[in-house]
PDB file of N, CA and C in Angstrom:
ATOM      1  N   UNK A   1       0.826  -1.192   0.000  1.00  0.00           N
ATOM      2  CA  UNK A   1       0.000   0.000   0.000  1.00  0.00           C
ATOM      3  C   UNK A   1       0.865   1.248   0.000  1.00  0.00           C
ATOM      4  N   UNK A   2       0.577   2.348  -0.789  1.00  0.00           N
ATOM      5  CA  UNK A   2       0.919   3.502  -0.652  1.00  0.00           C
ATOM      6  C   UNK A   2       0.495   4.809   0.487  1.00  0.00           C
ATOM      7  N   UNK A   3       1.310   5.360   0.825  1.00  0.00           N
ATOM      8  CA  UNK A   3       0.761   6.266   1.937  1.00  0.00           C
ATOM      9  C   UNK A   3       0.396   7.680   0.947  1.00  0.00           C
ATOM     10  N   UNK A   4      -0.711   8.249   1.974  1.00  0.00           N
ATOM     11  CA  UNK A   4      -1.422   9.532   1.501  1.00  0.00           C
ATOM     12  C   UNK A   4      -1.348  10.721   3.339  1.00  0.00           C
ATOM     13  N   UNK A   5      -0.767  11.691   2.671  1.00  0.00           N
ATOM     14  CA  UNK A   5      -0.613  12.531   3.973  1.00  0.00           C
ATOM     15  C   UNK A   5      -2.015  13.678   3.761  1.00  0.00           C
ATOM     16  N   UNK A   6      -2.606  13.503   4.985  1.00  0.00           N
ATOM     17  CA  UNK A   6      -3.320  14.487   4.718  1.00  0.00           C
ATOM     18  C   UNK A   6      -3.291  15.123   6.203  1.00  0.00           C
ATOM     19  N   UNK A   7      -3.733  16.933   5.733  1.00  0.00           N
ATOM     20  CA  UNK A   7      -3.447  18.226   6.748  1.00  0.00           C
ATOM     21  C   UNK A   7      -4.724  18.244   6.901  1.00  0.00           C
ATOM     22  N   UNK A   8      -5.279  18.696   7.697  1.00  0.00           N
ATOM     23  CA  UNK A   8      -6.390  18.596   8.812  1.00  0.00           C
ATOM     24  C   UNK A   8      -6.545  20.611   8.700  1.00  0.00           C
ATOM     25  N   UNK A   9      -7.698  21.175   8.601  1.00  0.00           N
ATOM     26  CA  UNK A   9      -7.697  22.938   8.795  1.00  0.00           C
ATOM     27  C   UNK A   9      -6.666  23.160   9.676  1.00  0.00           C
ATOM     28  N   UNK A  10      -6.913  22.416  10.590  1.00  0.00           N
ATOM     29  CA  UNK A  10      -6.182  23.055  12.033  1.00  0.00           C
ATOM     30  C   UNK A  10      -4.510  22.516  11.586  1.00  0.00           C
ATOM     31  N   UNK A  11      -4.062  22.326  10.752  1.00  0.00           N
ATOM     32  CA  UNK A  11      -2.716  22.095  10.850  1.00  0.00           C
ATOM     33  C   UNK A  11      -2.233  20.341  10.924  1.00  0.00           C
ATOM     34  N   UNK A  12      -2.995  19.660  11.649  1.00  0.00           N
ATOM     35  CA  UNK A  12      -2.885  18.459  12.171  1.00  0.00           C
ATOM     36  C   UNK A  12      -2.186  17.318  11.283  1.00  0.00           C
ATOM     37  N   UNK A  13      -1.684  16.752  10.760  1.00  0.00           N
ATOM     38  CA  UNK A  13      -0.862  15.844   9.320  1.00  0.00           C
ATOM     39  C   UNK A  13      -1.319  14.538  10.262  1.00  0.00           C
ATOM     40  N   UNK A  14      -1.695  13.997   8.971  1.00  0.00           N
ATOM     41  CA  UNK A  14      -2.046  12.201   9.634  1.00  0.00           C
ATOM     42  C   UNK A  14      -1.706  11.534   8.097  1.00  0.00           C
ATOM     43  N   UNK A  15      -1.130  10.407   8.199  1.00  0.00           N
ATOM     44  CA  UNK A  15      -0.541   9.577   7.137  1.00  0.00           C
ATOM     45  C   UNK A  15      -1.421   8.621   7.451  1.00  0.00           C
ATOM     46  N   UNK A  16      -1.685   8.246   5.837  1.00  0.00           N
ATOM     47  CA  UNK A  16      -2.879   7.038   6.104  1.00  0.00           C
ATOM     48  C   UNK A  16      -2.338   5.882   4.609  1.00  0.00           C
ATOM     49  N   UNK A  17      -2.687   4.799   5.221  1.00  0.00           N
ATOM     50  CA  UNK A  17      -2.398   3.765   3.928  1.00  0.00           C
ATOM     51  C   UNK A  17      -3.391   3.919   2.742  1.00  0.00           C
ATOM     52  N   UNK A  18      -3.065   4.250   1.741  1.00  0.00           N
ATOM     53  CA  UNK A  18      -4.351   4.687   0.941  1.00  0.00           C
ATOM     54  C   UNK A  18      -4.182   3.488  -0.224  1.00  0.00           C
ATOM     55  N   UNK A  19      -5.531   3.146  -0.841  1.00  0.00           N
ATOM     56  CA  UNK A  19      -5.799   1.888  -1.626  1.00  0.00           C
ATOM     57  C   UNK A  19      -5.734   2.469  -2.978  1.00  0.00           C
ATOM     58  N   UNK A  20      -5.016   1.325  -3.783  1.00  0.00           N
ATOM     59  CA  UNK A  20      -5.256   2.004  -5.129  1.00  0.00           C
ATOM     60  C   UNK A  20      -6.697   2.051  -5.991  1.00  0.00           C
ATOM     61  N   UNK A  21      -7.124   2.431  -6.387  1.00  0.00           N
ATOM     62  CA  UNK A  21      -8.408   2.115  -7.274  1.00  0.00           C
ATOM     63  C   UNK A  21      -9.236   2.841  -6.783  1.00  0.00           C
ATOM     64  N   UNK A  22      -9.230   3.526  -5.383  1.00  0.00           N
ATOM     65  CA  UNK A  22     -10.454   4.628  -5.150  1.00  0.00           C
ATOM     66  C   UNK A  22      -9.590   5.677  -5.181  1.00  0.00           C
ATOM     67  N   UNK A  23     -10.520   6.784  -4.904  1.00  0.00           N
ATOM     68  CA  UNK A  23     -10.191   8.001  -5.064  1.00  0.00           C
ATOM     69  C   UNK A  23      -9.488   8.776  -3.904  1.00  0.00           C
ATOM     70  N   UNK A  24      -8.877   9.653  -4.007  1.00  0.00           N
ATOM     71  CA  UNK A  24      -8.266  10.216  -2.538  1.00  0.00           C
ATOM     72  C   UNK A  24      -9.456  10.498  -1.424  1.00  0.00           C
ATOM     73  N   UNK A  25     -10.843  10.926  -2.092  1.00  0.00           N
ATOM     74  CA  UNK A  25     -11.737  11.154  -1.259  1.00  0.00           C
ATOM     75  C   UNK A  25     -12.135   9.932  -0.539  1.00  0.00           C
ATOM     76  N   UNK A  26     -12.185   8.991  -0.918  1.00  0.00           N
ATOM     77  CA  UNK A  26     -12.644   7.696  -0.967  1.00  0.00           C
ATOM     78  C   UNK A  26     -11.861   6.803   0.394  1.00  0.00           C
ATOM     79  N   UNK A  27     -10.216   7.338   0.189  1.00  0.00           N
ATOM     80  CA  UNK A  27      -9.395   6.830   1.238  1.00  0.00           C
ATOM     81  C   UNK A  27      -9.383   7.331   2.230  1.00  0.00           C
ATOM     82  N   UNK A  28      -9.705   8.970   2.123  1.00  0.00           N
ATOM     83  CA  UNK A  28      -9.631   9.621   3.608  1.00  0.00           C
ATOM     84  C   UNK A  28     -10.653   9.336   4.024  1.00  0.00           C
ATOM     85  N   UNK A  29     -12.075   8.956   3.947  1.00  0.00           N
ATOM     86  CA  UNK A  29     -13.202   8.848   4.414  1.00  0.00           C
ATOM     87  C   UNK A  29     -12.995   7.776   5.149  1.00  0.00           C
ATOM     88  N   UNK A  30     -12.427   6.442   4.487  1.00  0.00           N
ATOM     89  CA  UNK A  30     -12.177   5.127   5.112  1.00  0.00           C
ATOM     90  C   UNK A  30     -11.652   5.147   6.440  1.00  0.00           C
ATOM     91  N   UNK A  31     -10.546   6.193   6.192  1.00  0.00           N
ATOM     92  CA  UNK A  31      -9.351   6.652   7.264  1.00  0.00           C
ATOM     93  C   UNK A  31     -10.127   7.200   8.387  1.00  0.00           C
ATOM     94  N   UNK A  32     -11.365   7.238   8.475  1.00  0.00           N
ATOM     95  CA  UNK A  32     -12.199   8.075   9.548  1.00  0.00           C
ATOM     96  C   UNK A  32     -11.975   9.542   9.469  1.00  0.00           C
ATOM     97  N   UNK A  33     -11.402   9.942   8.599  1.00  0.00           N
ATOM     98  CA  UNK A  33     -11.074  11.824   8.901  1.00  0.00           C
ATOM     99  C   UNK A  33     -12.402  12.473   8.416  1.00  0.00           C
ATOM    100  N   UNK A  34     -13.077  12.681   9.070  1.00  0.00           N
ATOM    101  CA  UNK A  34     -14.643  13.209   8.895  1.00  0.00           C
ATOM    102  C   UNK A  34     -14.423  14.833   8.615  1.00  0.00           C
ATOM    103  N   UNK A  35     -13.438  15.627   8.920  1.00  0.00           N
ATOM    104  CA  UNK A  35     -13.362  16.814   8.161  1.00  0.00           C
ATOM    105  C   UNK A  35     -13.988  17.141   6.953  1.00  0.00           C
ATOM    106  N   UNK A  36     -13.555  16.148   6.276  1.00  0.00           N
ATOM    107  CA  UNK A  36     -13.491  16.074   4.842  1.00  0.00           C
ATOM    108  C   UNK A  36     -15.290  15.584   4.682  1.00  0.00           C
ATOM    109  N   UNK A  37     -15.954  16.427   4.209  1.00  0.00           N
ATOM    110  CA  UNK A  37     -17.372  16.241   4.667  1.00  0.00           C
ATOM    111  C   UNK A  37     -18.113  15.367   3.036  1.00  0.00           C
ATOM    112  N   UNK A  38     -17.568  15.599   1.499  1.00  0.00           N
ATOM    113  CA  UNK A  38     -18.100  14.577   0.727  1.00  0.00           C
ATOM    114  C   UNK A  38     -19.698  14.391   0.608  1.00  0.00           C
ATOM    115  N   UNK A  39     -20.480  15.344   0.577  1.00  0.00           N
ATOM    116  CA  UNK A  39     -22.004  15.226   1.179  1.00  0.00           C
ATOM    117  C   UNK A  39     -22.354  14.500  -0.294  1.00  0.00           C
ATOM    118  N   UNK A  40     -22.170  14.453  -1.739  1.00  0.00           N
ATOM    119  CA  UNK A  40     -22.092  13.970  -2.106  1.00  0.00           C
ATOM    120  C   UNK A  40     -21.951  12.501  -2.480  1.00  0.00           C
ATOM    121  N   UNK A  41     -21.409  12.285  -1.958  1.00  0.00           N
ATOM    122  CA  UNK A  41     -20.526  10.618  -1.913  1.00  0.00           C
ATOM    123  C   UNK A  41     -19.611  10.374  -3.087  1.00  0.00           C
ATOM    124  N   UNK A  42     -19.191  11.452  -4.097  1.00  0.00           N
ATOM    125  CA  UNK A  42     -18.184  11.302  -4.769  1.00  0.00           C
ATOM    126  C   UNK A  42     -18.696  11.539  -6.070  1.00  0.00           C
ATOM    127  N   UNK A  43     -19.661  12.060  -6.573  1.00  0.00           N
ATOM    128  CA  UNK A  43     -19.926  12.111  -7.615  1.00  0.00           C
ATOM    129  C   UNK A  43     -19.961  13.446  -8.510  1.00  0.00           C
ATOM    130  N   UNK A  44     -19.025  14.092  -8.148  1.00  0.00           N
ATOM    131  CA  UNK A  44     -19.026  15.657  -8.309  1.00  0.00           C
ATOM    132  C   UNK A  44     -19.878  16.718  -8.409  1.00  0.00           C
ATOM    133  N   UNK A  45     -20.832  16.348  -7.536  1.00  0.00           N
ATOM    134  CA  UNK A  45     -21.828  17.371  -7.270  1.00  0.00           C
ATOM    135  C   UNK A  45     -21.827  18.245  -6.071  1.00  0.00           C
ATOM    136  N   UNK A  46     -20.960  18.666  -5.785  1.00  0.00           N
ATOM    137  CA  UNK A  46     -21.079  19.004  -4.392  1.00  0.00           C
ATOM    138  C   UNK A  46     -19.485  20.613  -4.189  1.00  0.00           C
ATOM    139  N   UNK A  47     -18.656  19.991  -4.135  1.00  0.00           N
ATOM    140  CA  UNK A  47     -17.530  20.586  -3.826  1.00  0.00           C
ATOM    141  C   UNK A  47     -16.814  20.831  -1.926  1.00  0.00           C
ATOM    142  N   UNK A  48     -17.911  19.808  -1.157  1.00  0.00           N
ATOM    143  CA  UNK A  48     -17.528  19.406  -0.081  1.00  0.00           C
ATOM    144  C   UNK A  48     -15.902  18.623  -0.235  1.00  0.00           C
ATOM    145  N   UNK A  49     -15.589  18.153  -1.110  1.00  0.00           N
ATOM    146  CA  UNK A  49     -14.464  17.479  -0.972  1.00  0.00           C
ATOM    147  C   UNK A  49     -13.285  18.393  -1.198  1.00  0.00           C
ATOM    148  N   UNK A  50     -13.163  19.568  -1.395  1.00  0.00           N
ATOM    149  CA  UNK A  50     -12.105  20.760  -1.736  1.00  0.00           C
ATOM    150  C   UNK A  50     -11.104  20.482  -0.943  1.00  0.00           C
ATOM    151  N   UNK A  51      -9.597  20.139  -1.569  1.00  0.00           N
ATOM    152  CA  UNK A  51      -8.662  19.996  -1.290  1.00  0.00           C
ATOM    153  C   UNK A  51      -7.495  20.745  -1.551  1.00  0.00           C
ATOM    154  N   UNK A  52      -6.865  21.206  -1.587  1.00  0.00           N
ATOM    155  CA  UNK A  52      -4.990  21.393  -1.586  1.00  0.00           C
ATOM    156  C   UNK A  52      -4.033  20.701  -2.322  1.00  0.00           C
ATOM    157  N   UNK A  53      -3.799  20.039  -3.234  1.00  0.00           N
ATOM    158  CA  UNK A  53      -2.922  19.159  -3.614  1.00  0.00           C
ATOM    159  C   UNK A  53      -1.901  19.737  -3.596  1.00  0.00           C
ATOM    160  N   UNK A  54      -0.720  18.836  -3.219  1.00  0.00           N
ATOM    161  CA  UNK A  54       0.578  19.725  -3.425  1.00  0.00           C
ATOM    162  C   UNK A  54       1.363  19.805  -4.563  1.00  0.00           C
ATOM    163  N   UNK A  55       1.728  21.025  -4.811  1.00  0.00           N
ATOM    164  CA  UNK A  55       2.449  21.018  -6.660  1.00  0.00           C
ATOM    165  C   UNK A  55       3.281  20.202  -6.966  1.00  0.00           C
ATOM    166  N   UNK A  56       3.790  19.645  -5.968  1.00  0.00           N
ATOM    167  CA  UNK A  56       4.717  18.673  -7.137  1.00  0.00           C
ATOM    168  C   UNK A  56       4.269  17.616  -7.381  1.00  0.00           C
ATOM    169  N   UNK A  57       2.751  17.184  -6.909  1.00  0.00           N
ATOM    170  CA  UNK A  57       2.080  15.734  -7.650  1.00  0.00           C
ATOM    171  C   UNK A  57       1.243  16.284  -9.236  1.00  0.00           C
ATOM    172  N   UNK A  58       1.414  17.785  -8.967  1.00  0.00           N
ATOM    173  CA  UNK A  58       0.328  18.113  -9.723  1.00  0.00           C
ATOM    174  C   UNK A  58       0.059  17.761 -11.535  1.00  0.00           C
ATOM    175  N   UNK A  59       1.689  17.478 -11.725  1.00  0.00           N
ATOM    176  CA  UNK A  59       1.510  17.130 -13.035  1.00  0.00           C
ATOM    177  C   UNK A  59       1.652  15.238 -13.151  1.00  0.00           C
ATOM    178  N   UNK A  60       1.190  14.596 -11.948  1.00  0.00           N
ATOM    179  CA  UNK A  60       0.897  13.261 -12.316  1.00  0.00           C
ATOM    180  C   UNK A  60      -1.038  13.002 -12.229  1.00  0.00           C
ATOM    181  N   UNK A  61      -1.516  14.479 -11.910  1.00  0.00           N
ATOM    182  CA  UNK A  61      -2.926  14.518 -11.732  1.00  0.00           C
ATOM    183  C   UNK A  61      -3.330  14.497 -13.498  1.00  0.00           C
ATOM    184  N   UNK A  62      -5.082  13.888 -13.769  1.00  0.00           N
ATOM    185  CA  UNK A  62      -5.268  14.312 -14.617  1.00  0.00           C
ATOM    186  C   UNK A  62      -5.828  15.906 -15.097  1.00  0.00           C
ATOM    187  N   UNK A  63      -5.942  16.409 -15.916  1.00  0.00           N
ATOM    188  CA  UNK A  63      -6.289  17.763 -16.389  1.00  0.00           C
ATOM    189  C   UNK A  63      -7.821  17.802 -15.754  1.00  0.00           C
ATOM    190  N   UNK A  64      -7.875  19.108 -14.883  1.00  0.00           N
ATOM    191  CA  UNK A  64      -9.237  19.268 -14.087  1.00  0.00           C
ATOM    192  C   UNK A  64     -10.305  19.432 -15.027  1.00  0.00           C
ATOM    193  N   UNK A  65     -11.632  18.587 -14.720  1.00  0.00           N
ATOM    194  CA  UNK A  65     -12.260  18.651 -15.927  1.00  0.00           C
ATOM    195  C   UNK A  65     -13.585  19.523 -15.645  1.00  0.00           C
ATOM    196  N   UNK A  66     -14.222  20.021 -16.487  1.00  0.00           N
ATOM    197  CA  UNK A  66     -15.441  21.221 -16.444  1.00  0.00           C
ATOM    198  C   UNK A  66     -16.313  21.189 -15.606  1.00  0.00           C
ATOM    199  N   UNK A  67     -17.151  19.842 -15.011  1.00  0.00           N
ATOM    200  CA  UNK A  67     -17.626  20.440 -14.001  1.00  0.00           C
ATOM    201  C   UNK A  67     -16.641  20.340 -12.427  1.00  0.00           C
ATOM    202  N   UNK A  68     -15.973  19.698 -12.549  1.00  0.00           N
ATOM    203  CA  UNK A  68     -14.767  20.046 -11.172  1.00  0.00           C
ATOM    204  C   UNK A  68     -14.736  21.576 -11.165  1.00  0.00           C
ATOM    205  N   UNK A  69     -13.999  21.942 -12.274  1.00  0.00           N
ATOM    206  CA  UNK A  69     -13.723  23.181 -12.619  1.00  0.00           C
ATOM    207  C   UNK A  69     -14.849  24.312 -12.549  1.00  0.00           C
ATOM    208  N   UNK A  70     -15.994  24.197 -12.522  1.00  0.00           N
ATOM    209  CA  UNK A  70     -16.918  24.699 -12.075  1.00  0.00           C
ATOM    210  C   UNK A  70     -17.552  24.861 -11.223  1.00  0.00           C
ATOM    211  N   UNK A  71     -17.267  23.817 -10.150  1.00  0.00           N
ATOM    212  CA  UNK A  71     -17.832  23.569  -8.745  1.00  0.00           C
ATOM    213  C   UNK A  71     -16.941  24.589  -7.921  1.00  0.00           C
ATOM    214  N   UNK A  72     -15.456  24.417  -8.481  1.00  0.00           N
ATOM    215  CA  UNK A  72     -14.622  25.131  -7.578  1.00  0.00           C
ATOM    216  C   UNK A  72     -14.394  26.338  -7.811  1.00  0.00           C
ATOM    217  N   UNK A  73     -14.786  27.106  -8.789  1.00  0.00           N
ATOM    218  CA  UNK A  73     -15.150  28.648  -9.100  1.00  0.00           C
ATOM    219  C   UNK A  73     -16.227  29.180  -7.473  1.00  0.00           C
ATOM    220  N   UNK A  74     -16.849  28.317  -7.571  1.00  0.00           N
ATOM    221  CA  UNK A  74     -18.068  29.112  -6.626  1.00  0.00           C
ATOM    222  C   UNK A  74     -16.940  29.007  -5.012  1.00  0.00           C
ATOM    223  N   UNK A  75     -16.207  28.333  -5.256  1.00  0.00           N
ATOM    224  CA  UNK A  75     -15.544  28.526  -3.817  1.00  0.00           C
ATOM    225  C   UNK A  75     -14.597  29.519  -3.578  1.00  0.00           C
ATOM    226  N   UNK A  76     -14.849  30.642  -2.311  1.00  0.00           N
ATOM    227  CA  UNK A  76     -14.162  31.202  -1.981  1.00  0.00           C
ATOM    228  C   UNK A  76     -12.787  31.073  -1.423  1.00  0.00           C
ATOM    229  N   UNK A  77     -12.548  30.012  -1.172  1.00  0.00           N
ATOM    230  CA  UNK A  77     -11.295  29.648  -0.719  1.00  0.00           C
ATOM    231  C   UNK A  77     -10.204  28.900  -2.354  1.00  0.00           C
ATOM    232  N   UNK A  78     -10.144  28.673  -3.268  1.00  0.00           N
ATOM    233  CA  UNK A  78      -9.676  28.104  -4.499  1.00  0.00           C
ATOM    234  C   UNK A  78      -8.707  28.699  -5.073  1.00  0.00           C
ATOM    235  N   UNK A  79      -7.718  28.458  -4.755  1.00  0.00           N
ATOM    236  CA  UNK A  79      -6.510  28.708  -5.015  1.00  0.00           C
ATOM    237  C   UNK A  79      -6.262  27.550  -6.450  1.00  0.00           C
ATOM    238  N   UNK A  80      -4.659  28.032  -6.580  1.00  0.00           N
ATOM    239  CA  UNK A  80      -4.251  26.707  -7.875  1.00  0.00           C
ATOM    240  C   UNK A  80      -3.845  25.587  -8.121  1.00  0.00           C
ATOM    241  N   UNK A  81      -3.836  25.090  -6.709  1.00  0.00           N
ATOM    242  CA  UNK A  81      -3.573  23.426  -6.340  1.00  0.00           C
ATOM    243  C   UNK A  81      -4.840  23.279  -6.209  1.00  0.00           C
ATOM    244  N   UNK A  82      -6.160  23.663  -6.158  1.00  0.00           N
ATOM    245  CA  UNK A  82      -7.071  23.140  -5.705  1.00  0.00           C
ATOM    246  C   UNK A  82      -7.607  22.305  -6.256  1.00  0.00           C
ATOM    247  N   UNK A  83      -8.410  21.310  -5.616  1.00  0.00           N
ATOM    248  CA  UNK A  83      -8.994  19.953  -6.885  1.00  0.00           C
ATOM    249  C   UNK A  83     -10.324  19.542  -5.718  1.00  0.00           C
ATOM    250  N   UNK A  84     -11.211  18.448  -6.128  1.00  0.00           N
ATOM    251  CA  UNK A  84     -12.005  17.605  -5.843  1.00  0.00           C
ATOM    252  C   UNK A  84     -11.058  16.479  -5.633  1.00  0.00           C
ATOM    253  N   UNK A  85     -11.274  15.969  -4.052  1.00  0.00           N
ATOM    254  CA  UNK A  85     -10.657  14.895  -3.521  1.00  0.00           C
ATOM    255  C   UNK A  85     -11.003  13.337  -4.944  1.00  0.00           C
ATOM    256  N   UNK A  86     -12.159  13.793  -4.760  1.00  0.00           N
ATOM    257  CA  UNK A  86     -13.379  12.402  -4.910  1.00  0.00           C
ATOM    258  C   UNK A  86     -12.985  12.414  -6.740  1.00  0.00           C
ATOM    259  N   UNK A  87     -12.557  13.344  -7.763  1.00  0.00           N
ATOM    260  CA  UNK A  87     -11.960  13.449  -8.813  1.00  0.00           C
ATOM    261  C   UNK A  87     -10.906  13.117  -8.956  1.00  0.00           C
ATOM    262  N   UNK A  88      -9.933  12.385  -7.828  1.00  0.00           N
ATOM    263  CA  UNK A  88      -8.261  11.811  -8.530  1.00  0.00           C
ATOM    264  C   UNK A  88      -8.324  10.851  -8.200  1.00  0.00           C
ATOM    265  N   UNK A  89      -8.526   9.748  -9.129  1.00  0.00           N
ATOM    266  CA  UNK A  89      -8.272   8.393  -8.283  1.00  0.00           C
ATOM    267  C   UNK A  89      -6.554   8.381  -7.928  1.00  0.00           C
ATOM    268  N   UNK A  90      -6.125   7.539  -7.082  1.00  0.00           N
ATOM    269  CA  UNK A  90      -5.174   7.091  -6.002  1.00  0.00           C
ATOM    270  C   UNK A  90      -4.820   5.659  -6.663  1.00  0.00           C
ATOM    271  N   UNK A  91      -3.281   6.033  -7.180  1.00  0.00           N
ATOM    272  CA  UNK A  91      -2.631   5.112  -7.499  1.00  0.00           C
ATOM    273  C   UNK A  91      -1.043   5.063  -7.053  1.00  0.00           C
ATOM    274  N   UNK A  92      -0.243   3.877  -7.161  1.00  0.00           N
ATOM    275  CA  UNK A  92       1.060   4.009  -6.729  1.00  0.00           C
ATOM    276  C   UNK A  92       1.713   4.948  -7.044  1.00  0.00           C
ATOM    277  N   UNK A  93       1.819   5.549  -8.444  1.00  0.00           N
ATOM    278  CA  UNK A  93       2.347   6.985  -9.119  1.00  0.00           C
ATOM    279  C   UNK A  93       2.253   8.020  -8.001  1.00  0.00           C
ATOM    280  N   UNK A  94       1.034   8.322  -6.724  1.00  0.00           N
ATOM    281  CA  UNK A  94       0.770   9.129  -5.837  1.00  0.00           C
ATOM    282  C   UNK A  94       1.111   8.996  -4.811  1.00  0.00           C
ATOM    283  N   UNK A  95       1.871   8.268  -4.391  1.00  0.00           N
ATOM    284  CA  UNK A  95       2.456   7.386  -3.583  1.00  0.00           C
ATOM    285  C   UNK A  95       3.042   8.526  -2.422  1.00  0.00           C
ATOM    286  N   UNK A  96       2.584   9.172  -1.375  1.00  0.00           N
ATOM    287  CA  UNK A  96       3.151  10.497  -0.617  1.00  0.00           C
ATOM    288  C   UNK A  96       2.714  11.389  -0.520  1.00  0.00           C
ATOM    289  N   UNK A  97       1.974  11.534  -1.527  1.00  0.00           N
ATOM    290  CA  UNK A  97       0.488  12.699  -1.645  1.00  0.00           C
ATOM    291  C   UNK A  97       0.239  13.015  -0.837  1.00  0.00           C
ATOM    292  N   UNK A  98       0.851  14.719  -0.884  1.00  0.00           N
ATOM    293  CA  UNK A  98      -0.177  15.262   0.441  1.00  0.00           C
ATOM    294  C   UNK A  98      -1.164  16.522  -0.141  1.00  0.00           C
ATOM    295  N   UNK A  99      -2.325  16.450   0.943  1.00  0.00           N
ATOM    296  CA  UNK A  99      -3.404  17.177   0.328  1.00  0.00           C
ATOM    297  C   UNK A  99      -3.736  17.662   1.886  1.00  0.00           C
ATOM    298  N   UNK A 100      -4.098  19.110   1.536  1.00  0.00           N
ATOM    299  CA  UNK A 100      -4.415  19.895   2.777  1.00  0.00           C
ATOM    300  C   UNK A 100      -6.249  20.305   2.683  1.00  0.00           C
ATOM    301  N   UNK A 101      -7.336  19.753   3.291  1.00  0.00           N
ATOM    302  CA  UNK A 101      -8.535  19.716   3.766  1.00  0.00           C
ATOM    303  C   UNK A 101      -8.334  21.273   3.403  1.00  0.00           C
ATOM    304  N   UNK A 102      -9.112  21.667   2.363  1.00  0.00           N
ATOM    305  CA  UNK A 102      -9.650  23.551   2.161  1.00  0.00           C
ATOM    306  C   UNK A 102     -10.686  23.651   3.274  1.00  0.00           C
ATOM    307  N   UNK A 103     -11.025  24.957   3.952  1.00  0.00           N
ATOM    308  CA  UNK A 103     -11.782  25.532   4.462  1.00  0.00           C
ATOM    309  C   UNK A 103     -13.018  25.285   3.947  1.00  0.00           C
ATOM    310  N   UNK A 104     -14.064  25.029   4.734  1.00  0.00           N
ATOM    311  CA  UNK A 104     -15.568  25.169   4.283  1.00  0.00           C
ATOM    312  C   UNK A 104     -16.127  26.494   3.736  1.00  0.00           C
ATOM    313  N   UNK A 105     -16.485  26.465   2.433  1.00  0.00           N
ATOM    314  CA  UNK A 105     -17.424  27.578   2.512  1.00  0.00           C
ATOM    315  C   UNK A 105     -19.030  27.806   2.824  1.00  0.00           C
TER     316      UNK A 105
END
């Protein structure tokens, strides 16, 4: 298994074994980190899953696609790492990934 680091609002870093074939949203949920709220359940309707990715995975991500890219316009917090957890699936290539939990809007 590959590890996935994820930052907590408050700062907090927890490393979790993450599975290949689901999505990063998919692993932190497993992981119990309930921050990460997903009201959705992964189907990109929502933008509860707003994350942080860090730039140097960013060019093993695929190209953010239109409605991702649209969900995360309406968020006030969206910077240029930002992505949908529940939009990258999690494979060995990601292997260290860290992603910082965005602020709720």
């Amino acid at each position: 298994m590959s590890q996935l680091v994820v930052i907590s609002r408050g700062g907090r870093q927890t490393v979790i074994d993450a599975v290949g074939g689901q999505s990063v949203m998919e692993n932190i949920k497993e992981a119990g980190l309930d921050e990460l709220l997903a009201l959705c359940g992964g189907v990109c309707a929502c933008a509860t899953c707003h994350v942080y990715i860090d730039p140097a995975f960013g060019g093993l991500l695929a190209p953010i696609g239109e409605d991702e890219d649209d969900l995360l316009s309406g968020s006030a917090h969206r910077r240029p790492e930002s992505r949908l957890s529940c939009q990258i699936p999690f494979d060995d290539r990601l292997a260290g990934l860290t992603c910082q939990i965005a602020p709720e809007d």
